[in-house]
PDB file of N, CA and C in Angstrom:
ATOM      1  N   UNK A   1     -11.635 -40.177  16.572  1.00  0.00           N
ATOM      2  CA  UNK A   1     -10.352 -40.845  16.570  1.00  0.00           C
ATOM      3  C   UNK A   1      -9.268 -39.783  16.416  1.00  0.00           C
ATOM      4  N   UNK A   2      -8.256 -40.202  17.176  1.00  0.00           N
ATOM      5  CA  UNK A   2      -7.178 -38.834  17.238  1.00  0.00           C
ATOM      6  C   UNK A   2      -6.120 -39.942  15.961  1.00  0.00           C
ATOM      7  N   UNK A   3      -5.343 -38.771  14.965  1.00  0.00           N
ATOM      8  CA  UNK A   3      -4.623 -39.092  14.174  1.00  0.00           C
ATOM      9  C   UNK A   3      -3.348 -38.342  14.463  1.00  0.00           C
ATOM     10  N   UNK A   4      -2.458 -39.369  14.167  1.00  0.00           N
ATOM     11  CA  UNK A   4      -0.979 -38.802  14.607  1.00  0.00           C
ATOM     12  C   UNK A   4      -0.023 -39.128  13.443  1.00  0.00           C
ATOM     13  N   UNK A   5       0.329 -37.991  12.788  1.00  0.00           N
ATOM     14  CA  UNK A   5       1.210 -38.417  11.381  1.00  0.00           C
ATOM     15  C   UNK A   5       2.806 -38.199  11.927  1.00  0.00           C
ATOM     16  N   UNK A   6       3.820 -38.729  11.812  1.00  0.00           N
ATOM     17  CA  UNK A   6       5.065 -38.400  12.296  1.00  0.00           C
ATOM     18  C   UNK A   6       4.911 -37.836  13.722  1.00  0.00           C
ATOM     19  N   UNK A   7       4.600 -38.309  14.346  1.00  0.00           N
ATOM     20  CA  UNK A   7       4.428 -37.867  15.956  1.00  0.00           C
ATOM     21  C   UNK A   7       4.341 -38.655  16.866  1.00  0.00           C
ATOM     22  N   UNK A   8       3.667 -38.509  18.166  1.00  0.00           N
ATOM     23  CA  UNK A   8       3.533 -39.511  19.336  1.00  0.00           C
ATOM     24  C   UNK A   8       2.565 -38.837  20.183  1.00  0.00           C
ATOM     25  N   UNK A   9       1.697 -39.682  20.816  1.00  0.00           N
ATOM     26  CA  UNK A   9       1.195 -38.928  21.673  1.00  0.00           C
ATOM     27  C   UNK A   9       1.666 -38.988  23.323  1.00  0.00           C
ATOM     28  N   UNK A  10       1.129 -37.675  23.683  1.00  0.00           N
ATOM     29  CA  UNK A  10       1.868 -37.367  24.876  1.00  0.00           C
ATOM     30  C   UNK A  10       1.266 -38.270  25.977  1.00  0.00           C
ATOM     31  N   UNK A  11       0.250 -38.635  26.001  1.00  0.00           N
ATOM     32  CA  UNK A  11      -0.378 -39.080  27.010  1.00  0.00           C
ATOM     33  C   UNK A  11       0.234 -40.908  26.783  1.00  0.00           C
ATOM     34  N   UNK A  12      -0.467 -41.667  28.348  1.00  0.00           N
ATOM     35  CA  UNK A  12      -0.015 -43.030  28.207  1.00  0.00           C
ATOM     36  C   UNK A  12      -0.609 -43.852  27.004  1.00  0.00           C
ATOM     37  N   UNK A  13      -0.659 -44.884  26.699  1.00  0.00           N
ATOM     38  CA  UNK A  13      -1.358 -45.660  25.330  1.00  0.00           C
ATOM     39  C   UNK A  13      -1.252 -46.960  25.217  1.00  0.00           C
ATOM     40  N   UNK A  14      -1.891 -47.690  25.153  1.00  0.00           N
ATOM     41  CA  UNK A  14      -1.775 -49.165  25.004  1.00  0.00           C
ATOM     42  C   UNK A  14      -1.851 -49.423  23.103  1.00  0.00           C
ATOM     43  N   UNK A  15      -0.887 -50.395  22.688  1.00  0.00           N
ATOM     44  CA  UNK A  15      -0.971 -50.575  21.240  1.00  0.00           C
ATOM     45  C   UNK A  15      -1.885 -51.634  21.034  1.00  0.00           C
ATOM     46  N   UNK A  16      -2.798 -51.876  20.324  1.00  0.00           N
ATOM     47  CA  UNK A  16      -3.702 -52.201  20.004  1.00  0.00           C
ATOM     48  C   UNK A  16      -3.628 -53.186  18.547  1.00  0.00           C
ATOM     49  N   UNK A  17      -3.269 -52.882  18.027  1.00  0.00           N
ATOM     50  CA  UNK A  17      -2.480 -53.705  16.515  1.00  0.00           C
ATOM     51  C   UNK A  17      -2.139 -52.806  15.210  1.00  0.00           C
ATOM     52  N   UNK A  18      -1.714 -53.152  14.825  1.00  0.00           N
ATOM     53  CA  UNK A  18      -1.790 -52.639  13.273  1.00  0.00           C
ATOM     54  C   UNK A  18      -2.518 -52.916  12.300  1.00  0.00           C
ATOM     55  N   UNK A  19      -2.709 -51.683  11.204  1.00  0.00           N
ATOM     56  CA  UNK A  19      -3.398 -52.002   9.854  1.00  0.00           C
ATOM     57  C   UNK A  19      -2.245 -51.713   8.929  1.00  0.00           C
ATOM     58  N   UNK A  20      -2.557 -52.159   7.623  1.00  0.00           N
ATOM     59  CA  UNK A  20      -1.795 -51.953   6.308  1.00  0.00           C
ATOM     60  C   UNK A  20      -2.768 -51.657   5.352  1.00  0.00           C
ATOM     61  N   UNK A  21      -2.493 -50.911   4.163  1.00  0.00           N
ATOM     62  CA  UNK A  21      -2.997 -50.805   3.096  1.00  0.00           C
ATOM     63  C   UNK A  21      -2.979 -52.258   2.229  1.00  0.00           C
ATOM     64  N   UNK A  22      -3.809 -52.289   2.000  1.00  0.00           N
ATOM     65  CA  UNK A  22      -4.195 -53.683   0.908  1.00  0.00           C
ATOM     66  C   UNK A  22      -4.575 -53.199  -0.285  1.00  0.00           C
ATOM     67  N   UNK A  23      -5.016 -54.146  -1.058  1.00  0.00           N
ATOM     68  CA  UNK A  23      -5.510 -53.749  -2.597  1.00  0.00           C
ATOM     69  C   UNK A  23      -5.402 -52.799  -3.068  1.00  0.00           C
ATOM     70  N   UNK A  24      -5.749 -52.012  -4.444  1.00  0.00           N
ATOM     71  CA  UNK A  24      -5.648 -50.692  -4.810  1.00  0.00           C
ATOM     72  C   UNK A  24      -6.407 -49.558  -4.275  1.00  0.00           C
ATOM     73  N   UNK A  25      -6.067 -48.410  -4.848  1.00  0.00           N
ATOM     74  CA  UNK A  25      -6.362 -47.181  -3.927  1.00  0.00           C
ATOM     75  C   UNK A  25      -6.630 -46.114  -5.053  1.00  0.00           C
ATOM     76  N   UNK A  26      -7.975 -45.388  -4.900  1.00  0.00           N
ATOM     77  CA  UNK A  26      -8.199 -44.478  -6.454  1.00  0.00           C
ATOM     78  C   UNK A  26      -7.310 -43.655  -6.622  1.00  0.00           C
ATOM     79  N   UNK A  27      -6.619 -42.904  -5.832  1.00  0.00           N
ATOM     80  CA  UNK A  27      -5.833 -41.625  -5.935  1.00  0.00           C
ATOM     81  C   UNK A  27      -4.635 -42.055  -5.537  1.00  0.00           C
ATOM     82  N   UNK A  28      -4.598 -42.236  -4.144  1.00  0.00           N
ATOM     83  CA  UNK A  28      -3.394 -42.573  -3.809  1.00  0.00           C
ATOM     84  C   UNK A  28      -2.789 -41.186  -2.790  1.00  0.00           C
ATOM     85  N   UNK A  29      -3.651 -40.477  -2.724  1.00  0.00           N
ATOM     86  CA  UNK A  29      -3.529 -38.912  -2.003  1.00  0.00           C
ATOM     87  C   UNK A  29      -3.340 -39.179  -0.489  1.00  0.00           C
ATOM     88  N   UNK A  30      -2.740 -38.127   0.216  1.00  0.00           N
ATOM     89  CA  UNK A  30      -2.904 -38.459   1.804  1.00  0.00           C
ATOM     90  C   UNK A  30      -4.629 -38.735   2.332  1.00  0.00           C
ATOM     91  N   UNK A  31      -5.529 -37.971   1.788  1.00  0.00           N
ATOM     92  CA  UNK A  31      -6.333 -37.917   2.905  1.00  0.00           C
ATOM     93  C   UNK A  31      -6.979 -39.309   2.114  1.00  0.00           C
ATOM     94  N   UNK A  32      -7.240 -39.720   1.004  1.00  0.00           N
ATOM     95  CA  UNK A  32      -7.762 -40.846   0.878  1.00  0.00           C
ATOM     96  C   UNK A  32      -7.182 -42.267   1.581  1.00  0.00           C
ATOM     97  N   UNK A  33      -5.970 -42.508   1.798  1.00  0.00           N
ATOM     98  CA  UNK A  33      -4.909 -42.828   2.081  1.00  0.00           C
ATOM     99  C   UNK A  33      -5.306 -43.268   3.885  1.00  0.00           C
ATOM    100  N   UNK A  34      -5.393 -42.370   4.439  1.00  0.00           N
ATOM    101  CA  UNK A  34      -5.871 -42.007   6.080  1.00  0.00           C
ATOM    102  C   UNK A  34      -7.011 -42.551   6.283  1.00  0.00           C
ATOM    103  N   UNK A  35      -7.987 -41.978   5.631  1.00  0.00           N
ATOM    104  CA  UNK A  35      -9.597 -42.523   5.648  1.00  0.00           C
ATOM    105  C   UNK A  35      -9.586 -44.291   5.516  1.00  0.00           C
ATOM    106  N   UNK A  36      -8.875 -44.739   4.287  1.00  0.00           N
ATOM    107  CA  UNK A  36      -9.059 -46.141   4.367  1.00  0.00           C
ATOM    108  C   UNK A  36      -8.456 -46.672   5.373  1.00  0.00           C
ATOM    109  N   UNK A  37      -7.162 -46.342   6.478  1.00  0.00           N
ATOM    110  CA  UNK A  37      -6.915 -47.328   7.253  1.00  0.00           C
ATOM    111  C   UNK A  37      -7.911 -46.705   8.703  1.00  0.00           C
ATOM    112  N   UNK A  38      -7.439 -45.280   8.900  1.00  0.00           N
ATOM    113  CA  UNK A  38      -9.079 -44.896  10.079  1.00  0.00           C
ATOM    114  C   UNK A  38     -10.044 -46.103   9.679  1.00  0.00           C
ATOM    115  N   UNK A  39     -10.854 -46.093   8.751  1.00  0.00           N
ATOM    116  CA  UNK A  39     -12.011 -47.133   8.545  1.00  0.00           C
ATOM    117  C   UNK A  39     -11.405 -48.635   9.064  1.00  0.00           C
ATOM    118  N   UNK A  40     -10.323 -48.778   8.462  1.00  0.00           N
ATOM    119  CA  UNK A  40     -10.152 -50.415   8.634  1.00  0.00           C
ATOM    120  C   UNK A  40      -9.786 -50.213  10.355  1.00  0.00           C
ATOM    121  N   UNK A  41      -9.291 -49.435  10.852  1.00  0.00           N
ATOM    122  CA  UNK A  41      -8.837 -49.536  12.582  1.00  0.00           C
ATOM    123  C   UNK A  41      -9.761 -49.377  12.890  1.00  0.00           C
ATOM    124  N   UNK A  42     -10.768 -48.622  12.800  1.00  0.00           N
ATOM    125  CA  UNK A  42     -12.340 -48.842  13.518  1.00  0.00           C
ATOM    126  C   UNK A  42     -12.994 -50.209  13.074  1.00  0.00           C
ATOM    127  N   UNK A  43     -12.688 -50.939  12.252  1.00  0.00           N
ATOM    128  CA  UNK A  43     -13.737 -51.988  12.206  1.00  0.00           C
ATOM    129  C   UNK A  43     -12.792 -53.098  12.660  1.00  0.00           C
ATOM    130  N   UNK A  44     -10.925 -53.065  12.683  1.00  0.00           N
ATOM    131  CA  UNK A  44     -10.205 -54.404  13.288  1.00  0.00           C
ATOM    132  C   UNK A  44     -10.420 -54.120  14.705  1.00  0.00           C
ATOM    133  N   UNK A  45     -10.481 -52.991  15.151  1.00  0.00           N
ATOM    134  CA  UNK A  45     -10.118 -52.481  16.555  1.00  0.00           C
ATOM    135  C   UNK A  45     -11.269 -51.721  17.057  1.00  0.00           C
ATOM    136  N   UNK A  46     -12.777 -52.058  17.197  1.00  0.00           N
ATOM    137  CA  UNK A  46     -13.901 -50.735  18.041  1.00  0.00           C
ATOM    138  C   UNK A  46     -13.362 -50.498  18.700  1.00  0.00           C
ATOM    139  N   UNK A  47     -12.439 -50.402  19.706  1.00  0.00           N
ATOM    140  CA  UNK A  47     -12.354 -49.983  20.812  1.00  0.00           C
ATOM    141  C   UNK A  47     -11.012 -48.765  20.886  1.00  0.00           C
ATOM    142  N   UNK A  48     -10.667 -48.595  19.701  1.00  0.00           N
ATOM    143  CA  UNK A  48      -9.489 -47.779  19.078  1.00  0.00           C
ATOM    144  C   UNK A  48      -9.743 -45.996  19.298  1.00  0.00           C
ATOM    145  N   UNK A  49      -8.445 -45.554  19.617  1.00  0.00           N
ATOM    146  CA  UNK A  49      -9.305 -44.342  20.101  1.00  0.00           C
ATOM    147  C   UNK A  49      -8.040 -43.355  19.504  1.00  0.00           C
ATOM    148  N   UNK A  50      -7.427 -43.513  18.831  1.00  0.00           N
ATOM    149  CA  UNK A  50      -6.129 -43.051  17.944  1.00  0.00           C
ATOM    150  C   UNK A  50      -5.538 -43.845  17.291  1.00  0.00           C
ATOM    151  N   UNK A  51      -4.838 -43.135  15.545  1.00  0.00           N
ATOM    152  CA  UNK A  51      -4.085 -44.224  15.001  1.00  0.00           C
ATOM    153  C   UNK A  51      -2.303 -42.859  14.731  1.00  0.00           C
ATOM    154  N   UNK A  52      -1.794 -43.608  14.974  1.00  0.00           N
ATOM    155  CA  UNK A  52      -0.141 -43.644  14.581  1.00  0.00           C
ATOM    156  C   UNK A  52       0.520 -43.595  13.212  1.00  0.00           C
ATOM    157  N   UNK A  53       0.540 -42.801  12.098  1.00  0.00           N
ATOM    158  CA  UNK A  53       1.370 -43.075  11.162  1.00  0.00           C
ATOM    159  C   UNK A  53       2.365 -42.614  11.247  1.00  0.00           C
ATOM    160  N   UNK A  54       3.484 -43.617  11.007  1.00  0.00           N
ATOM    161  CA  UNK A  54       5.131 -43.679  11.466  1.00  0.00           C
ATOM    162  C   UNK A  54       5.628 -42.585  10.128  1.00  0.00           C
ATOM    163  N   UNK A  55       5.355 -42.739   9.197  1.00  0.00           N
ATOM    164  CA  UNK A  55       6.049 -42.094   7.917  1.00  0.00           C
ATOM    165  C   UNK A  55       4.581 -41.523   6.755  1.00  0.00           C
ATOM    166  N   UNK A  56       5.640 -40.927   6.651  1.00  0.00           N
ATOM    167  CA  UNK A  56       4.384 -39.904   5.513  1.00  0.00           C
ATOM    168  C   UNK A  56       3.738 -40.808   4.031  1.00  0.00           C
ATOM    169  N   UNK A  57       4.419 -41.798   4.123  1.00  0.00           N
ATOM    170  CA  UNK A  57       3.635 -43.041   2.950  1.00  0.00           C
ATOM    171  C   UNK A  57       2.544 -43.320   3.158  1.00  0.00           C
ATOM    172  N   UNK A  58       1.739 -42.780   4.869  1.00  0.00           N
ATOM    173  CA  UNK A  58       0.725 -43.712   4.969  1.00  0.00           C
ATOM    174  C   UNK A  58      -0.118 -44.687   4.734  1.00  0.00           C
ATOM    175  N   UNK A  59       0.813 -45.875   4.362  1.00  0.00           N
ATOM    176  CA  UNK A  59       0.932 -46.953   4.159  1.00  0.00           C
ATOM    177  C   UNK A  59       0.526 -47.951   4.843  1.00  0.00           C
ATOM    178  N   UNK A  60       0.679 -48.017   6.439  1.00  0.00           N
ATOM    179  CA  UNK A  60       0.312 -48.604   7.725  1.00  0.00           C
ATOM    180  C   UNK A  60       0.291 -47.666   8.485  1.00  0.00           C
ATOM    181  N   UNK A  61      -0.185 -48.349   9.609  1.00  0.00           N
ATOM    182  CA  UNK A  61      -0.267 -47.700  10.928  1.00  0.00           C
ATOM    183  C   UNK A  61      -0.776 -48.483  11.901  1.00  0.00           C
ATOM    184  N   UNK A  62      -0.283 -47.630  13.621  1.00  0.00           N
ATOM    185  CA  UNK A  62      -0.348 -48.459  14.624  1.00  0.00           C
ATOM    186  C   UNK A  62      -1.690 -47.916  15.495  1.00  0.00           C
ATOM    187  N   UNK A  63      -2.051 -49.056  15.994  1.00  0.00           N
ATOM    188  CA  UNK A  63      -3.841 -48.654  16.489  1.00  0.00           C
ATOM    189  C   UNK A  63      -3.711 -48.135  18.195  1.00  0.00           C
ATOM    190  N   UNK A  64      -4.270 -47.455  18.807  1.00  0.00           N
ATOM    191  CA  UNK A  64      -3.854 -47.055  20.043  1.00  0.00           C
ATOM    192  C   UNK A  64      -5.240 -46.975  21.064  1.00  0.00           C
ATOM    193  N   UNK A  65      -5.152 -47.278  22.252  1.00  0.00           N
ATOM    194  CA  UNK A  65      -6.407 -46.922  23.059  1.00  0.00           C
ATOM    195  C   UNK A  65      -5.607 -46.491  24.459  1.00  0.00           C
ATOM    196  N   UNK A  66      -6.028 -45.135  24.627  1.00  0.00           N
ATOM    197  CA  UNK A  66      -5.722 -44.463  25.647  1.00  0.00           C
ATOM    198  C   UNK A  66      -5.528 -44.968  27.110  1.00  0.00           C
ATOM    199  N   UNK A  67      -4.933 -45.627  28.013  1.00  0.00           N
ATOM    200  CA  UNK A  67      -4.876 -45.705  29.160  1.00  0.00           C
ATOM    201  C   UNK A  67      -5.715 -45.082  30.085  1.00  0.00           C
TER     202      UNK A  67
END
């Protein structure tokens, strides 16, 4: 899965949906942070082939499959 923090990718992309953070979180660190929504976009979205975080809260993010 390609990850995109404050960025875009160059190539075309179809949006796919979004995830959000839910319930609590042990640390609260970036990479723990990443891992739980990667996991949740691979299991809302198999067919997901990059995720989008808009802001450095990584908080949500947008699910993407390459054109």
């Amino acid at each position: 899965m390609y990850v995109f923090i404050e960025s875009q990718p160059v190539g075309d992309y179809t949006v796919l949906g979004t995830v959000k953070k839910t319930g609590l979180v042990w640390s609260g660190k970036a990479k723990e942070m990443r891992d739980i929504l990667v996991k949740r976009a691979l299991k809302d979205y198999p067919d997901a082939e990059g995720i989008i975080f808009d802001d450095i809260s990584l908080d949500h993010a947008t699910v993407i499959k390459y054109k």
